[in-house]
N, C-alpha and C. Protein backbone atom coordinates (compact mmCIF):
# COMPACT_ATOMS: atom_id res chain seq x y z
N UNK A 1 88.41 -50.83 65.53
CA UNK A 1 88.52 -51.45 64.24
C UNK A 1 87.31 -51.00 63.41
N UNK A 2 87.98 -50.30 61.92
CA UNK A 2 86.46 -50.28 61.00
C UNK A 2 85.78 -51.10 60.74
N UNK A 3 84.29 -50.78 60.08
CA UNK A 3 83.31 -51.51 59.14
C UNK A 3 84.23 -52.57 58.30
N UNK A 4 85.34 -51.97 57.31
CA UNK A 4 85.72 -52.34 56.58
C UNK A 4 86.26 -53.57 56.73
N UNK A 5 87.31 -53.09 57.82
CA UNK A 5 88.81 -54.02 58.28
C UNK A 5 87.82 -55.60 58.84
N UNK A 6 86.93 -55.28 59.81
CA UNK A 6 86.40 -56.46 60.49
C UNK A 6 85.32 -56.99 59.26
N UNK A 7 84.59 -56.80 58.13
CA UNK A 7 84.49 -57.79 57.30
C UNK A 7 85.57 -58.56 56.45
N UNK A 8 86.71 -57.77 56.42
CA UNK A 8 87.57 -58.32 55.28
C UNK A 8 88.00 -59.58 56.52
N UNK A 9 88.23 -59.70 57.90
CA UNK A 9 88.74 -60.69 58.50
C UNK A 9 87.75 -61.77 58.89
N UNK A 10 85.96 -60.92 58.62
CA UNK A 10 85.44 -62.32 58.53
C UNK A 10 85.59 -63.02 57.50
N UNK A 11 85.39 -62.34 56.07
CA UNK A 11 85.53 -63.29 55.12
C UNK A 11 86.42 -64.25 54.91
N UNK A 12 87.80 -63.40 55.54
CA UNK A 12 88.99 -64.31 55.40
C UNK A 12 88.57 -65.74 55.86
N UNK A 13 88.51 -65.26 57.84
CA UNK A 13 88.28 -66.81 58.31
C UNK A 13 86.95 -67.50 57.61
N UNK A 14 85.98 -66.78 57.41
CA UNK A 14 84.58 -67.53 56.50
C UNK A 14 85.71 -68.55 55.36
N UNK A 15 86.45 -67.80 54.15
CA UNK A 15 86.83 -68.51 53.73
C UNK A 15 87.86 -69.78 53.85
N UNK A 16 88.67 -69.61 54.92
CA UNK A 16 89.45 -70.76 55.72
C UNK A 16 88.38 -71.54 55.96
N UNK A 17 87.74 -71.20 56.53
CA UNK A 17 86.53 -72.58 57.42
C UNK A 17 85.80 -73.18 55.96
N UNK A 18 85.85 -72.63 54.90
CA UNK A 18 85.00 -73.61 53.62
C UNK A 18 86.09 -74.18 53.51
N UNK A 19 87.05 -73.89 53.31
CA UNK A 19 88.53 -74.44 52.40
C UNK A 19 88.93 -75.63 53.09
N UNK A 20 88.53 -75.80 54.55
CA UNK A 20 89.22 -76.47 55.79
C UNK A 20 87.62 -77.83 55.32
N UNK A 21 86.51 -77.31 55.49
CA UNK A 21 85.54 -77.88 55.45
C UNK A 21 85.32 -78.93 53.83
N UNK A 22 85.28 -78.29 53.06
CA UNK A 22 85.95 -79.09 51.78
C UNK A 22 87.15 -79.95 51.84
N UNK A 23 87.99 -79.45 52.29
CA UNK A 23 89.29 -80.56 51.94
C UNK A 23 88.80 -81.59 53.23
N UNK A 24 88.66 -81.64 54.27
CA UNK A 24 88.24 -82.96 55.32
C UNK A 24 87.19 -83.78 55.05
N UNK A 25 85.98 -83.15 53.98
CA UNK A 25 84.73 -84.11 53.87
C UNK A 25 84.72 -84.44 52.12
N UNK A 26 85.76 -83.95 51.61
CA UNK A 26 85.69 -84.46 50.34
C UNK A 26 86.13 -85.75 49.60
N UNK A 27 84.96 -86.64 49.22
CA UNK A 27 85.01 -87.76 49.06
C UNK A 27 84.35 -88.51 49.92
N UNK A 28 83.93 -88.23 51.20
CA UNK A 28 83.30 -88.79 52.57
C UNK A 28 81.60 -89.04 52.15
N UNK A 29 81.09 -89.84 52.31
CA UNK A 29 79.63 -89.86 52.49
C UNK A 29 79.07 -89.44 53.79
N UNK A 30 78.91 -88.22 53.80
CA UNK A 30 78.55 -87.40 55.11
C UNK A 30 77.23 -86.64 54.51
N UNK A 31 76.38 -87.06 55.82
CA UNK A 31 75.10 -86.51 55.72
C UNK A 31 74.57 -85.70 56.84
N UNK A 32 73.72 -84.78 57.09
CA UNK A 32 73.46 -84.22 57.81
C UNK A 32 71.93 -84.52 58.02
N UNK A 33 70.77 -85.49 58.80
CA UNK A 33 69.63 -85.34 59.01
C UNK A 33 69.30 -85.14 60.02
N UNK A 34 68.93 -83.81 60.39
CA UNK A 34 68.16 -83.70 61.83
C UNK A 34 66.95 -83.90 61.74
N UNK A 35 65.62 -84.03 61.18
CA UNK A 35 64.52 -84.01 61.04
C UNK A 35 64.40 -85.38 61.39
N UNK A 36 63.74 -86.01 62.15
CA UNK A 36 63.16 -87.00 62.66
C UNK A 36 62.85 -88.18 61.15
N UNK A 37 61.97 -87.64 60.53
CA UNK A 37 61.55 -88.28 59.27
C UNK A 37 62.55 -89.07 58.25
N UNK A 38 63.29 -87.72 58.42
CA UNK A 38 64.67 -87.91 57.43
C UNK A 38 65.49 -88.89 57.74
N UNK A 39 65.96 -88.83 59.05
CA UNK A 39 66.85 -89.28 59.86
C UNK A 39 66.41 -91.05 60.37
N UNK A 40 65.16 -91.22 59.89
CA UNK A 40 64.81 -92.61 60.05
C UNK A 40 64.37 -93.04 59.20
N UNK A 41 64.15 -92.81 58.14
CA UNK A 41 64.13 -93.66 56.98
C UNK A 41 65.79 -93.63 56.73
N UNK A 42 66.54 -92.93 56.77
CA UNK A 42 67.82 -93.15 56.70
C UNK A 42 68.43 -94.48 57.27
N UNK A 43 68.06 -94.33 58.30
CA UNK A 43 68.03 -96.21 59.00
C UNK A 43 67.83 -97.29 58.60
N UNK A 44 66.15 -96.69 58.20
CA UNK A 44 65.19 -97.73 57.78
C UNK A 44 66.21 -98.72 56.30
N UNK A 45 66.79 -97.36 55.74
CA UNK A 45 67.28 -97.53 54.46
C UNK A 45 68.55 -98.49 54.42
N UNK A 46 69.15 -98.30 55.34
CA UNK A 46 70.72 -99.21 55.60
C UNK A 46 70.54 -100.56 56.48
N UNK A 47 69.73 -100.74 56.58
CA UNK A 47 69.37 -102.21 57.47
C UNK A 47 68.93 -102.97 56.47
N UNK A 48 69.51 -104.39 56.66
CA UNK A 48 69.11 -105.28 56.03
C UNK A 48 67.59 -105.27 55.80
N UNK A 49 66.97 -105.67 54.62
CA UNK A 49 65.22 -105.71 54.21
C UNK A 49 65.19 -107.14 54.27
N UNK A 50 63.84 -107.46 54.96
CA UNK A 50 63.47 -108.90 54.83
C UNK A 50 61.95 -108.68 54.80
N UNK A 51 61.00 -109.90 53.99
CA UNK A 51 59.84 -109.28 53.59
C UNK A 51 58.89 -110.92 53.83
N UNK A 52 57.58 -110.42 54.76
CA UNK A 52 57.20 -111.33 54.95
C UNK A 52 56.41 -112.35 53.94
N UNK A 53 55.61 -113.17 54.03
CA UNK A 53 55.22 -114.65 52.85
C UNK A 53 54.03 -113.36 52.42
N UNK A 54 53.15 -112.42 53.03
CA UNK A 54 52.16 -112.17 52.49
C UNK A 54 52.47 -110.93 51.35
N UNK A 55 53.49 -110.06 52.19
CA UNK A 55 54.17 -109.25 51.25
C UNK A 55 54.67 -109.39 49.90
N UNK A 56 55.20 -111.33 49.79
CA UNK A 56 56.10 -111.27 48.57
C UNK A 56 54.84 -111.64 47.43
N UNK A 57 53.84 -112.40 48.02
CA UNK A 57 52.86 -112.84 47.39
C UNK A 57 52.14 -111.27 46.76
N UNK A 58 51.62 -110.87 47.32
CA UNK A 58 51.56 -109.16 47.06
C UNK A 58 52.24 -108.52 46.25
N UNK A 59 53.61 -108.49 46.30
CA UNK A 59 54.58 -107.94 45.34
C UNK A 59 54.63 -108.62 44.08
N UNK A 60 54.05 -110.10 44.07
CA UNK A 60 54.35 -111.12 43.09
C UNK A 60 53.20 -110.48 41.85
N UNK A 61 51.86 -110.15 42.97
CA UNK A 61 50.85 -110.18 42.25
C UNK A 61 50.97 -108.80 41.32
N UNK A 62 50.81 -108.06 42.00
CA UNK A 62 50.77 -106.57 41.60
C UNK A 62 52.55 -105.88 40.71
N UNK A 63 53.12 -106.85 40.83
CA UNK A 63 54.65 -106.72 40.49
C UNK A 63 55.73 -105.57 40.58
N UNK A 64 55.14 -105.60 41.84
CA UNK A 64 55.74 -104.85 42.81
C UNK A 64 57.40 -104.95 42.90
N UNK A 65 58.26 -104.58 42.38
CA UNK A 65 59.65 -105.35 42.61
C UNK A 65 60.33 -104.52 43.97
N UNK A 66 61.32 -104.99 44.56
CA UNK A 66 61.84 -104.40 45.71
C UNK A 66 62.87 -103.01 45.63
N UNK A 67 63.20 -102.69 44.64
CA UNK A 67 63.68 -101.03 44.17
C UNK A 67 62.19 -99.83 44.09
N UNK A 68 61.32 -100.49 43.96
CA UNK A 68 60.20 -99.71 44.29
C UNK A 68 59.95 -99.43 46.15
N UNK A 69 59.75 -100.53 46.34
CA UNK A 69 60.20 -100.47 48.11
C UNK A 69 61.38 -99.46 48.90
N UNK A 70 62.77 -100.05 48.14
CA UNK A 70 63.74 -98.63 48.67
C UNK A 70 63.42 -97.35 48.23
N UNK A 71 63.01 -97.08 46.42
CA UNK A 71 62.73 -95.67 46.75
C UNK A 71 61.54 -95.01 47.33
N UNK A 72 60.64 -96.01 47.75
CA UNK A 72 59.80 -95.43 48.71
C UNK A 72 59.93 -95.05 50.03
N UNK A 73 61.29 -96.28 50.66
CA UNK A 73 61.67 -95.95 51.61
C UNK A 73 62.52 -94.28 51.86
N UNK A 74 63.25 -94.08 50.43
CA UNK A 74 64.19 -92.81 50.11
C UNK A 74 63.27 -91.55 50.05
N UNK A 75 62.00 -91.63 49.68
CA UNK A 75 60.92 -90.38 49.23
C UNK A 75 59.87 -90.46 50.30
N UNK A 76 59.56 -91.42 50.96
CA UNK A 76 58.12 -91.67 51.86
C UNK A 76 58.26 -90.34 53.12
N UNK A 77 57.03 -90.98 53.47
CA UNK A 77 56.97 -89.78 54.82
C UNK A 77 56.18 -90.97 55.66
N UNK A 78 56.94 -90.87 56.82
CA UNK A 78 56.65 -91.33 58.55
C UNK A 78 55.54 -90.68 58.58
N UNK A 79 54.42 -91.61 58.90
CA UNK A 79 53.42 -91.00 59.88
C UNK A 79 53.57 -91.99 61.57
N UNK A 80 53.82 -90.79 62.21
CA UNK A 80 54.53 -91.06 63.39
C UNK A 80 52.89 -91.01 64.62
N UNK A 81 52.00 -90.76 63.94
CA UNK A 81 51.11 -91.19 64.74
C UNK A 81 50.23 -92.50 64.66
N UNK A 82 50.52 -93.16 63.50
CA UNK A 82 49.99 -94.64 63.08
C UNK A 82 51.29 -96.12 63.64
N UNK A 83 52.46 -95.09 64.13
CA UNK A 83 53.43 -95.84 63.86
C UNK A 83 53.76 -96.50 66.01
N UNK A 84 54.70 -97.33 65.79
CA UNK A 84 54.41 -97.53 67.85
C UNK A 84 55.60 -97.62 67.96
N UNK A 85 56.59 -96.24 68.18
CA UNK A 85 57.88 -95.91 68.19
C UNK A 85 58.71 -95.89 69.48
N UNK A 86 58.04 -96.32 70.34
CA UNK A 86 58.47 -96.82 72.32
C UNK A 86 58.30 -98.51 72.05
N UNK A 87 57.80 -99.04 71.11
CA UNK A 87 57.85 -100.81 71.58
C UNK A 87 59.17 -101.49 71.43
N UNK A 88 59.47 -102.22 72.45
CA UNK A 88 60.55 -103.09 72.59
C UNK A 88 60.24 -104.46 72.01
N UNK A 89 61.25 -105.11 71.67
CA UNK A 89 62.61 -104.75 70.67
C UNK A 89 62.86 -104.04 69.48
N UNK A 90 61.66 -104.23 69.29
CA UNK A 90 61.51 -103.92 67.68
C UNK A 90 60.53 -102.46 67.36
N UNK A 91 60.53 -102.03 66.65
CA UNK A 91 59.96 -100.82 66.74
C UNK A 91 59.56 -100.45 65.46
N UNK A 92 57.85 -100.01 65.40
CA UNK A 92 56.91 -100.18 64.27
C UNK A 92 56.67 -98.91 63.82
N UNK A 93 56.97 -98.82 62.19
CA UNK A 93 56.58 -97.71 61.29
C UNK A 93 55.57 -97.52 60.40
N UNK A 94 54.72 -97.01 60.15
CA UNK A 94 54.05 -96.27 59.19
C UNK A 94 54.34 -95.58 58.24
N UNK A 95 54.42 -96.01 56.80
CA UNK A 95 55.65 -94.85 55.92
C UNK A 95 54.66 -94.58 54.96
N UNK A 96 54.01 -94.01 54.36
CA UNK A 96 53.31 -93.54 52.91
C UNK A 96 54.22 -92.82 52.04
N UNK A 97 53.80 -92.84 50.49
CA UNK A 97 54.80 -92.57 49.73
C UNK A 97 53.79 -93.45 48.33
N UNK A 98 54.80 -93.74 47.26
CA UNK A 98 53.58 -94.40 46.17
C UNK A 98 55.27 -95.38 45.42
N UNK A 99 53.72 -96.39 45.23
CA UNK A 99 54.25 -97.53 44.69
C UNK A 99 53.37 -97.46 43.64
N UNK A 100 54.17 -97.89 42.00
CA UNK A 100 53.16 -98.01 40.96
C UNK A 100 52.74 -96.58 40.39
N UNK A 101 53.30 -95.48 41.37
CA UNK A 101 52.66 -94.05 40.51
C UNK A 101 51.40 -93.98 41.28
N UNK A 102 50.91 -95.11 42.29
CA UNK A 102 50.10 -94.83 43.04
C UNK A 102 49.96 -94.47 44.70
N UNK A 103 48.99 -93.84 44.98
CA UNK A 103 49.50 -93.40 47.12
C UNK A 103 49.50 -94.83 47.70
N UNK A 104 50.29 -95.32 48.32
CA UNK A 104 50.58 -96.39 48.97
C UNK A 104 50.91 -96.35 50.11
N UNK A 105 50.98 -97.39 51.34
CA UNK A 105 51.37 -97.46 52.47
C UNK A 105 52.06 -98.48 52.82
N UNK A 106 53.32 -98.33 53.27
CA UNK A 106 54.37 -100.03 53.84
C UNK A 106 53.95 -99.43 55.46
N UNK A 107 53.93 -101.24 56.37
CA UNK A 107 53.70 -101.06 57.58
C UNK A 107 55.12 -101.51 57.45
N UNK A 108 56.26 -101.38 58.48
CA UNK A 108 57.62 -101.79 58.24
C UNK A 108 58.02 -101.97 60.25
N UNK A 109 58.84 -103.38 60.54
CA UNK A 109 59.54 -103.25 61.68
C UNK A 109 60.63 -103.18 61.66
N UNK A 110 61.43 -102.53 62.60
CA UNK A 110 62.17 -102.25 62.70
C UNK A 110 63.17 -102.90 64.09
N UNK A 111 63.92 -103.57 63.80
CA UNK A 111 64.63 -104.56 64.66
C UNK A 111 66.32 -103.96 64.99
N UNK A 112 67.04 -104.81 65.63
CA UNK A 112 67.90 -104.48 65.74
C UNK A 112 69.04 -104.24 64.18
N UNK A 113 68.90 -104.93 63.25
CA UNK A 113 70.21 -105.45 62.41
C UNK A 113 69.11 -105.67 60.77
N UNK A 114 67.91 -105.68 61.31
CA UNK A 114 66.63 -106.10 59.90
C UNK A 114 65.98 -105.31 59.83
N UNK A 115 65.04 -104.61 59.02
CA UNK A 115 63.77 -103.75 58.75
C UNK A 115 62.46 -105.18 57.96
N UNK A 116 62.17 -105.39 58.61
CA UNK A 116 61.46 -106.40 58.01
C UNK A 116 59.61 -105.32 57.60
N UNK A 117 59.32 -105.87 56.04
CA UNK A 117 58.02 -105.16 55.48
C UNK A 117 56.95 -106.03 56.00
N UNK A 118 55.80 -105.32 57.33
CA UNK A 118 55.19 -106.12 57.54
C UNK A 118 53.90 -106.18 56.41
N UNK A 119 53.81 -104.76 56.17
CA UNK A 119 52.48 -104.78 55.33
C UNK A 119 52.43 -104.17 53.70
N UNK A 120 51.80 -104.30 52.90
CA UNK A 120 51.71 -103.16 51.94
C UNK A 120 50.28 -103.01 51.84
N UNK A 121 49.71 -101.31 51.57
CA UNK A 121 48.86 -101.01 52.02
C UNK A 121 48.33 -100.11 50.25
N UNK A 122 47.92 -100.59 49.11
CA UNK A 122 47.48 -99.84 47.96
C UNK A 122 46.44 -99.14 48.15
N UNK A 123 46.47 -98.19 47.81
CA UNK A 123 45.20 -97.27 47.87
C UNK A 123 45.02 -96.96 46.43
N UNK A 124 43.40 -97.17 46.08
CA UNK A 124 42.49 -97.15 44.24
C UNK A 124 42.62 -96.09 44.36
């Protein structure tokens, strides 16, 4: 078989497999995160939020509202060495990212069914 003949039959099937791939995921909320980071704030993001008495007082003060919280949760970055990602039941994150336009830090647990905000962490 030529050069020729065997690209024209990859493209073909190349193009079957988009055509096949479009029509099955179109309309679907399908995501692809392999990256560790990605892939758990993704979590972090779909679990119920619950926020402790010192947090809301915090948020009250600084007026902090809780859409600032998700898109921090949506933009932040895991630091996975501040964070204690083997503890049972619940399992503790470290997320930086900015609240206010400023570098900030949420300490956040992570439970079965809740993400509860243990800390917020402003940095001047």
């Amino acid at each position: 078989m030529d050069l020729k003949r065997r690209f024209l039959f990859f493209g073909f099937g190349f193009t079957l497999g988009i055509f096949l791939l479009f029509f099955f995921l179109n309309g679907k909320n399908a995501s692809c995160n392999y990256l560790p980071n990605a892939r758990m704030l993704e979590i972090l993001r779909n679990k119920e939020r619950l926020y402790t008495d010192e947090v809301k007082q915090l948020m009250q003060e600084k007026n902090i509202d809780s859409a600032a919280i998700a898109l921090m949760l949506i933009q932040g970055d895991i630091d996975f060495s501040k964070s204690k990602v083997r503890q049972e039941p619940c399992r503790y994150y470290w997320i930086d990212g900015y609240l206010l336009e400023k570098e900030a830090s949420i300490y956040v647990q992570n439970c079965d069914s809740t993400v509860t905000i243990q800390e917020i962490h402003l940095n001047q």
